[in-house]
N, C-alpha and C. Protein backbone atom coordinates (compact mmCIF):
# COMPACT_ATOMS: atom_id res chain seq x y z
N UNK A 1 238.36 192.28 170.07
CA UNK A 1 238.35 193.72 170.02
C UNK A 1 239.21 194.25 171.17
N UNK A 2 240.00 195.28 170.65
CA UNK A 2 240.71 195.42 171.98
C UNK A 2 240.15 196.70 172.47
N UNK A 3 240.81 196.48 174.13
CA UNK A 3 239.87 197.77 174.72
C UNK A 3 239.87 199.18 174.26
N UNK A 4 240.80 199.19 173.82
CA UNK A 4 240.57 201.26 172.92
C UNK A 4 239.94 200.90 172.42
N UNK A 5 239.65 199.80 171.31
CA UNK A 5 238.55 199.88 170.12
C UNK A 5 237.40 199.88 170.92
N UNK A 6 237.21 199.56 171.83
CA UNK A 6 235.70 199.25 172.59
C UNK A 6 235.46 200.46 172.94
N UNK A 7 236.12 200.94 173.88
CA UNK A 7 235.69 202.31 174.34
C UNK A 7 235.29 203.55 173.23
N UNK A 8 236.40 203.37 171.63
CA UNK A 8 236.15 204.28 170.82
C UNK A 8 234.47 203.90 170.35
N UNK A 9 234.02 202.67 170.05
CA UNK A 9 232.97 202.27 169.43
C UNK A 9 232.11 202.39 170.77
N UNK A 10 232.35 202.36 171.79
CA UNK A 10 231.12 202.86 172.87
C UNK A 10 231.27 204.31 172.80
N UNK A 11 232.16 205.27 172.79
CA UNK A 11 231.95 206.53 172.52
C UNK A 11 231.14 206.99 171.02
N UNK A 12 231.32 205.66 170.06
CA UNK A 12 230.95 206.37 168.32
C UNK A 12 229.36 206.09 168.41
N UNK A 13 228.80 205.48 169.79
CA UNK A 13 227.25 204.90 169.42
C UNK A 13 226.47 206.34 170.36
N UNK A 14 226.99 206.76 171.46
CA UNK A 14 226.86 208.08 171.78
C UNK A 14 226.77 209.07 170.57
N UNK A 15 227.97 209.49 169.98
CA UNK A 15 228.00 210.55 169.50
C UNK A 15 227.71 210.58 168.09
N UNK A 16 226.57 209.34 167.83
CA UNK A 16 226.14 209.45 166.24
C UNK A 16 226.11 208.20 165.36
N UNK A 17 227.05 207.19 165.75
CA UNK A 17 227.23 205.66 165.26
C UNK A 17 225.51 204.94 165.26
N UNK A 18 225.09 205.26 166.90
CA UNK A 18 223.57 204.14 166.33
C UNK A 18 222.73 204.73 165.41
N UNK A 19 222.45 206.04 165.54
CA UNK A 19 221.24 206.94 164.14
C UNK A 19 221.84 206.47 162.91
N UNK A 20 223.29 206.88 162.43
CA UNK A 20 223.59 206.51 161.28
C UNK A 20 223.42 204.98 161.10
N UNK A 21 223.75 204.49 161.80
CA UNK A 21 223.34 202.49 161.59
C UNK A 21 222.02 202.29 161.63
N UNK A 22 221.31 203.36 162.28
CA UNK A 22 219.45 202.65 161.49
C UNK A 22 219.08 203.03 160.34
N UNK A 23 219.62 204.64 159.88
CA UNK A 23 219.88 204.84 158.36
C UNK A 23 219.69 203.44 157.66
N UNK A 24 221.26 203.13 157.74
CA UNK A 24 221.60 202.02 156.52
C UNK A 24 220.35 201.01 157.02
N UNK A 25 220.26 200.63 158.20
CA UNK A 25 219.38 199.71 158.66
C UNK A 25 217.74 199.93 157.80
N UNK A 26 217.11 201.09 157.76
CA UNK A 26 215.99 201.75 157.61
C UNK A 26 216.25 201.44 155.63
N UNK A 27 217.08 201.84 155.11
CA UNK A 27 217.56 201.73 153.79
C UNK A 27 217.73 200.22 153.16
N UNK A 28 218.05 199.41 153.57
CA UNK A 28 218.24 198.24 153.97
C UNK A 28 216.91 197.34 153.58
N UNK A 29 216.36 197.09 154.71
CA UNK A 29 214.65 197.28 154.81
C UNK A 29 214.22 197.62 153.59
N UNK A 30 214.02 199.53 152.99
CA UNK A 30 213.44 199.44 152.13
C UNK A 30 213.44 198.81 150.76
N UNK A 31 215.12 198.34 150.69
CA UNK A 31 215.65 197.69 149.28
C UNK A 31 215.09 196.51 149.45
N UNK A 32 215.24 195.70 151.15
CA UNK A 32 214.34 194.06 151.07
C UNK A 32 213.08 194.17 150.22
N UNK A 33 212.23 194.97 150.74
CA UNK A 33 211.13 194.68 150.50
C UNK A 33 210.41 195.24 148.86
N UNK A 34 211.43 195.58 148.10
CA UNK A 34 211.05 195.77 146.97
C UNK A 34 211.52 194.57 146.27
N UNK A 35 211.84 193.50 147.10
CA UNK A 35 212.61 191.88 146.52
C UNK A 35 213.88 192.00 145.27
N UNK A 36 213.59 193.20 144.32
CA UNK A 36 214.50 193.58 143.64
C UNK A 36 215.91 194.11 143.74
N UNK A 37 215.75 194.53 145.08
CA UNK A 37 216.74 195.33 145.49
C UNK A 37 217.54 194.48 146.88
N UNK A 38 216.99 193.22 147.02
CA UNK A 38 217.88 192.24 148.22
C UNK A 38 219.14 192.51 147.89
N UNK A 39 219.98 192.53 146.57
CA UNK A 39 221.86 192.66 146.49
C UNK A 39 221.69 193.99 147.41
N UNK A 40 221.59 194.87 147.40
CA UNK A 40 221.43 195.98 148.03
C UNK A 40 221.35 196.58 149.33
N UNK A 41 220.67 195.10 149.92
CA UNK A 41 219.60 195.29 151.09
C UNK A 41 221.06 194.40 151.88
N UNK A 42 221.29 193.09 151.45
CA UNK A 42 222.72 192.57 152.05
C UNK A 42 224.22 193.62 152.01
N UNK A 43 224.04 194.65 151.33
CA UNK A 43 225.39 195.28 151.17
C UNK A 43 225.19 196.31 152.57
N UNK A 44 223.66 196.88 152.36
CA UNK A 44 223.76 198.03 153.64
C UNK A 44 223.21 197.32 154.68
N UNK A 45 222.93 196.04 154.96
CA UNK A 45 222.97 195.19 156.36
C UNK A 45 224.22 195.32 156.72
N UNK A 46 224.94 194.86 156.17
CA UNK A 46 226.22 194.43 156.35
C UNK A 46 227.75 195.78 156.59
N UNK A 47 227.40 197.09 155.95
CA UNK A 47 227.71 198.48 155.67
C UNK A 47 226.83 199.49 157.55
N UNK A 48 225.75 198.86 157.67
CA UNK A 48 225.04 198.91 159.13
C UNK A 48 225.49 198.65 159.66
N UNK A 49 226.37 197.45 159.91
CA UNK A 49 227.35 196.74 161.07
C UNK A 49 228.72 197.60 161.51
N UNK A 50 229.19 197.62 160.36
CA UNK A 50 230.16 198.55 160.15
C UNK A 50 230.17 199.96 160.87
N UNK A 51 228.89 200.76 160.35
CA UNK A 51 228.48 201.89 161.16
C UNK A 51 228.45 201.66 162.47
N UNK A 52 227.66 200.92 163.18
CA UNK A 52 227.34 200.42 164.39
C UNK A 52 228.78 200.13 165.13
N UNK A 53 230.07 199.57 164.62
CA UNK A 53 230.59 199.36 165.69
C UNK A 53 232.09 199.72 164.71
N UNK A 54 232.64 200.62 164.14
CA UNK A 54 233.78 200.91 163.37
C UNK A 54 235.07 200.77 163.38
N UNK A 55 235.03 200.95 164.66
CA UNK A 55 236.68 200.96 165.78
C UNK A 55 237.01 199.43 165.41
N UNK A 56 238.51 199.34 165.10
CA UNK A 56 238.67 197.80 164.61
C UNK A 56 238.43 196.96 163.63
N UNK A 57 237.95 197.85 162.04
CA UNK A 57 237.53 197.39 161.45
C UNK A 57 237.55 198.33 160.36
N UNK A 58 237.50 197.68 158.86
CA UNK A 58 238.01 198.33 158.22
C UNK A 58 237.08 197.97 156.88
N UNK A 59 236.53 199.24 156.07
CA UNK A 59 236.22 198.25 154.56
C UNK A 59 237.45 198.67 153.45
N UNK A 60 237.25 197.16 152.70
CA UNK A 60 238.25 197.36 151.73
C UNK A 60 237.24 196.44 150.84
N UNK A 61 237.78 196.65 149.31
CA UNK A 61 237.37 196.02 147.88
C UNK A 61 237.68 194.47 148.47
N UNK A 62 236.19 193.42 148.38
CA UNK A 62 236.28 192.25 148.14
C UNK A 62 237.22 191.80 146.89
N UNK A 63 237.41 191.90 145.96
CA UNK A 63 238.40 191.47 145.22
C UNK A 63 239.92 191.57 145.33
N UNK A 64 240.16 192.67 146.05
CA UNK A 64 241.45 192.96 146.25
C UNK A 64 241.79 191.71 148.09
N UNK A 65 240.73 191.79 148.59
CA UNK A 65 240.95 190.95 150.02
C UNK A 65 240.64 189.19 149.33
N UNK A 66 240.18 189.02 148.80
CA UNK A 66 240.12 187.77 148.22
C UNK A 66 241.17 187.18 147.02
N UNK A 67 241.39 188.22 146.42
CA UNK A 67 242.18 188.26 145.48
C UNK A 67 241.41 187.70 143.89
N UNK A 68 240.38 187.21 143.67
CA UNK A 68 239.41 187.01 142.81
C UNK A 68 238.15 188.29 142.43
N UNK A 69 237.98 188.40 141.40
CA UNK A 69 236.47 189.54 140.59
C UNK A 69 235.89 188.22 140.91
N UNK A 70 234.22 189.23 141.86
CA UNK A 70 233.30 188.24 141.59
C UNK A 70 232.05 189.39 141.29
N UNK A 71 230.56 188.64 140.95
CA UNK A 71 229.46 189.88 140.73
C UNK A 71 229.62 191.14 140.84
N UNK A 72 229.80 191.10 142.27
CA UNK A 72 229.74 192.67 142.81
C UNK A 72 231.20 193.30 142.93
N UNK A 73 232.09 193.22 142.19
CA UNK A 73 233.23 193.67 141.40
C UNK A 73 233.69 194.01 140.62
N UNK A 74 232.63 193.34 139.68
CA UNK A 74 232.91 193.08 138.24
C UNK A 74 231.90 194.03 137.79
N UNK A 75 231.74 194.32 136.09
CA UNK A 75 230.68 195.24 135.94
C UNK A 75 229.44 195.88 136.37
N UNK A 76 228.91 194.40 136.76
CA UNK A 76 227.32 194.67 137.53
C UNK A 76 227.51 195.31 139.01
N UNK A 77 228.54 195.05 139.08
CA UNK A 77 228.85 195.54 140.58
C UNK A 77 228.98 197.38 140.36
N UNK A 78 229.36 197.54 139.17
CA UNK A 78 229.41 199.46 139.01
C UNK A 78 227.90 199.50 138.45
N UNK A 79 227.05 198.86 137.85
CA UNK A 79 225.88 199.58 137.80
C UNK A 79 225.05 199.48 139.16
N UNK A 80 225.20 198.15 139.86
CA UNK A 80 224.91 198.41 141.44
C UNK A 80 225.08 199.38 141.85
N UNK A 81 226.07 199.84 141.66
CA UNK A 81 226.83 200.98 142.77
C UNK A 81 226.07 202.30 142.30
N UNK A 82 226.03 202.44 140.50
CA UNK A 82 224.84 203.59 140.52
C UNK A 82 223.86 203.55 140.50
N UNK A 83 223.14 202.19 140.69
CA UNK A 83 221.82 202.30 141.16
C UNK A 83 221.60 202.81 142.37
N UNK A 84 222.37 202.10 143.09
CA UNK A 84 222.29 202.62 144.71
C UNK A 84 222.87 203.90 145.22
N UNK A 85 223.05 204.60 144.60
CA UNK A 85 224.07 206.19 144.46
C UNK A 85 222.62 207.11 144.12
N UNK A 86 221.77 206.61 143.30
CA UNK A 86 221.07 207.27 142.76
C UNK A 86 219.65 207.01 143.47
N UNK A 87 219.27 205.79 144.25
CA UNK A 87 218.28 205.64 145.54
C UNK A 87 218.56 205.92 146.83
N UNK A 88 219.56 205.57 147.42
CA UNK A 88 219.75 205.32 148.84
C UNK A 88 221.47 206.18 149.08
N UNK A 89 222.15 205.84 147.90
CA UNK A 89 223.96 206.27 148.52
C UNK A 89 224.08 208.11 148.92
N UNK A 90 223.24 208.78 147.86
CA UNK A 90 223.56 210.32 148.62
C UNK A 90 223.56 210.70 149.74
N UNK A 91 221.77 210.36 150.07
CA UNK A 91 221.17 210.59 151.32
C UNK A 91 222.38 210.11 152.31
N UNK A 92 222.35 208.73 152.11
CA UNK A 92 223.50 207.93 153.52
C UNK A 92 224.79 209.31 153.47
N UNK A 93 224.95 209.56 152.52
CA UNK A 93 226.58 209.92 152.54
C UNK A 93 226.35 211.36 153.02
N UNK A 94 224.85 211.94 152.92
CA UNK A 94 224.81 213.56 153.23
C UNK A 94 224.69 213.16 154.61
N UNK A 95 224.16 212.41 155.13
CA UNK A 95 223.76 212.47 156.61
C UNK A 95 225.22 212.56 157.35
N UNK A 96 225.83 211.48 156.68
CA UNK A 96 227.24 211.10 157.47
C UNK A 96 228.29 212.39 157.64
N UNK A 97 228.20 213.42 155.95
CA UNK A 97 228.64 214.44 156.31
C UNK A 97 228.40 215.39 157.27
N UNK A 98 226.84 215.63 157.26
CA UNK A 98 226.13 216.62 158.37
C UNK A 98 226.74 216.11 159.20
N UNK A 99 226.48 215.02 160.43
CA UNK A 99 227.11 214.52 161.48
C UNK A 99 228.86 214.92 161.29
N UNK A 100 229.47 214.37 160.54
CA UNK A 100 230.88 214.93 160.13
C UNK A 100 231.13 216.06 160.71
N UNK A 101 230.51 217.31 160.54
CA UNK A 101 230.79 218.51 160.34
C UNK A 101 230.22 218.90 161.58
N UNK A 102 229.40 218.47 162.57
CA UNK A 102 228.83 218.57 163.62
C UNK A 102 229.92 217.96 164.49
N UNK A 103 230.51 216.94 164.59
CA UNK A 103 231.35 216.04 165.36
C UNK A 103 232.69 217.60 165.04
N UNK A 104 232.84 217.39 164.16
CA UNK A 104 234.18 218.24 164.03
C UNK A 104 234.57 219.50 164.20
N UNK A 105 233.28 220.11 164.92
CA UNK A 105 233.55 221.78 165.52
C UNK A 105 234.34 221.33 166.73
N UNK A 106 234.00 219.95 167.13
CA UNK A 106 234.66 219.91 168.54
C UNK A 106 236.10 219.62 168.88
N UNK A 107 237.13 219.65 169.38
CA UNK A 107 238.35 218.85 169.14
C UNK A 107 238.35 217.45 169.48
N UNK A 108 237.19 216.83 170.76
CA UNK A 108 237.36 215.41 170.90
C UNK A 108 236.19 214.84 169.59
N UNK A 109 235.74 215.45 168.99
CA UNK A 109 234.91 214.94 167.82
C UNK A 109 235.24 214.66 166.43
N UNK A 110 236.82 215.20 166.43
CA UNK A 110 237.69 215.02 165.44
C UNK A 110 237.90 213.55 164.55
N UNK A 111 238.06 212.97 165.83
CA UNK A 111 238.15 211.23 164.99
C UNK A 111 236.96 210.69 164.73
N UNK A 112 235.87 210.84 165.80
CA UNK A 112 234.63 210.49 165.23
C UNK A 112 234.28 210.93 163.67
N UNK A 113 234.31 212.14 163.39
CA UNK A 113 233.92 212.95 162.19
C UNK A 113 234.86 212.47 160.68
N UNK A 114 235.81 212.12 161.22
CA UNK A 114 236.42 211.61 159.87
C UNK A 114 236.16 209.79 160.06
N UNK A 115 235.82 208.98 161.08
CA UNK A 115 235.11 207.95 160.42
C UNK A 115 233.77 208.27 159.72
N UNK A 116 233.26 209.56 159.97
CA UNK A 116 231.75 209.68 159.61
C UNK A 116 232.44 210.00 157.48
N UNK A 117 233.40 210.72 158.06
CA UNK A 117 233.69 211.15 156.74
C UNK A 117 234.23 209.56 155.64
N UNK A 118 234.95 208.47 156.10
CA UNK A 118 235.08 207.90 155.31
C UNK A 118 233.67 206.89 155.45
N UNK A 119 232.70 206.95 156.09
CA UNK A 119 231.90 206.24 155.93
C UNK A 119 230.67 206.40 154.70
N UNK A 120 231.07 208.05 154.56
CA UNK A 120 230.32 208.90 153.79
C UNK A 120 230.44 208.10 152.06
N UNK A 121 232.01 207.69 152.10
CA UNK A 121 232.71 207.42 151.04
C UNK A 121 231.97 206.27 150.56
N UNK A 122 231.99 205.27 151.64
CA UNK A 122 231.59 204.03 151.01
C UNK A 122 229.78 204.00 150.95
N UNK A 123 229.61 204.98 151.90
CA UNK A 123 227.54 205.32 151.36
C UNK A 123 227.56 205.72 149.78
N UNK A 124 228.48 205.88 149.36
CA UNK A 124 228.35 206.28 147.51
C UNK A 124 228.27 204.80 146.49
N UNK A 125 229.14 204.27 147.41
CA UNK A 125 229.84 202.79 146.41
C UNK A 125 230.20 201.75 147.74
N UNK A 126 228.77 201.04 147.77
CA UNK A 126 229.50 200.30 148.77
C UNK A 126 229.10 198.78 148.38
N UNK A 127 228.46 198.23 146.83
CA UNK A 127 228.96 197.32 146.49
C UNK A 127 230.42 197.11 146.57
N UNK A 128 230.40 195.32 146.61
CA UNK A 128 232.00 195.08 146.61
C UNK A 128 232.98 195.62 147.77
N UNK A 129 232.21 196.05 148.41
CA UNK A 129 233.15 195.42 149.82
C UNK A 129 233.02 195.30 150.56
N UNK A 130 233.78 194.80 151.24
CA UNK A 130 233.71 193.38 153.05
C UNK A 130 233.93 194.15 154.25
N UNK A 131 234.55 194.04 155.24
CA UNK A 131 234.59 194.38 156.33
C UNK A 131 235.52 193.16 156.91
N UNK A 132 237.03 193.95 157.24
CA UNK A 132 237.79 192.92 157.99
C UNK A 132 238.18 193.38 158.65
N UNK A 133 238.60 192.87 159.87
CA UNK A 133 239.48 193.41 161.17
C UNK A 133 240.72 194.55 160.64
N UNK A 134 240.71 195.19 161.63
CA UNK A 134 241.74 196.23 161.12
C UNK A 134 243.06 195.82 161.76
């Protein structure tokens, strides 16, 4: 990680990065423990990490970074995506906006608020994808 990214991701856990990462964390959790919902529960563990430390890192479509359709790409992977759109993805994605729009009255809150904003994106549909270095 290089040091801007550090400092940006020690500034993003200040100004909103750790609440939103217990979200997914808290969301997470509740999909484990309905055992039905573990695909779910590994996407926003893993979508938590992401939140938690952003700077340096990027999500993109597992199929397109692998270059292979697998489950969560392929069809089941879009009814995933509205299952989880329709339990857990709004909420994530309203919070991220609120914060968004809070970060962004400010001028140094500007960049924070639009990671909040594309994070918002993938709280809708975040089967099917990874997290790679940016």
């Amino acid at each position: 990680m290089s040091p801007l990214s550090f400092l940006l991701n020690l500034a993003w856990i200040v100004f909103g990065g750790l609440w939103m990462a217990a979200g997914w964390v808290i969301a997470a959790i509740i999909m484990a423990i309905t055992i039905i919902g573990l695909p779910w529960a590994r996407a926003a563990f893993n979508i938590a990490a992401y939140t938690l430390l952003p700077f340096g890192q990027r999500a993109v479509s597992r199929d397109l970074y692998t270059g292979r359709e697998d489950v969560g790409t392929g069809a089941l992977g879009v009814i995933g995506n509205i299952i989880w759109f329709v339990l857990a993805g709004w909420w994530l994605a309203l919070a991220h906006l609120i914060t968004a729009i809070g970060l962004a009255i400010t001028i140094i809150g500007i960049p924070f608020a639009w990671a909040h904003l594309k994070l918002a994106g993938i709280a809708l549909w975040p089967i099917g994808k990874t997290i790679v270095p940016a």
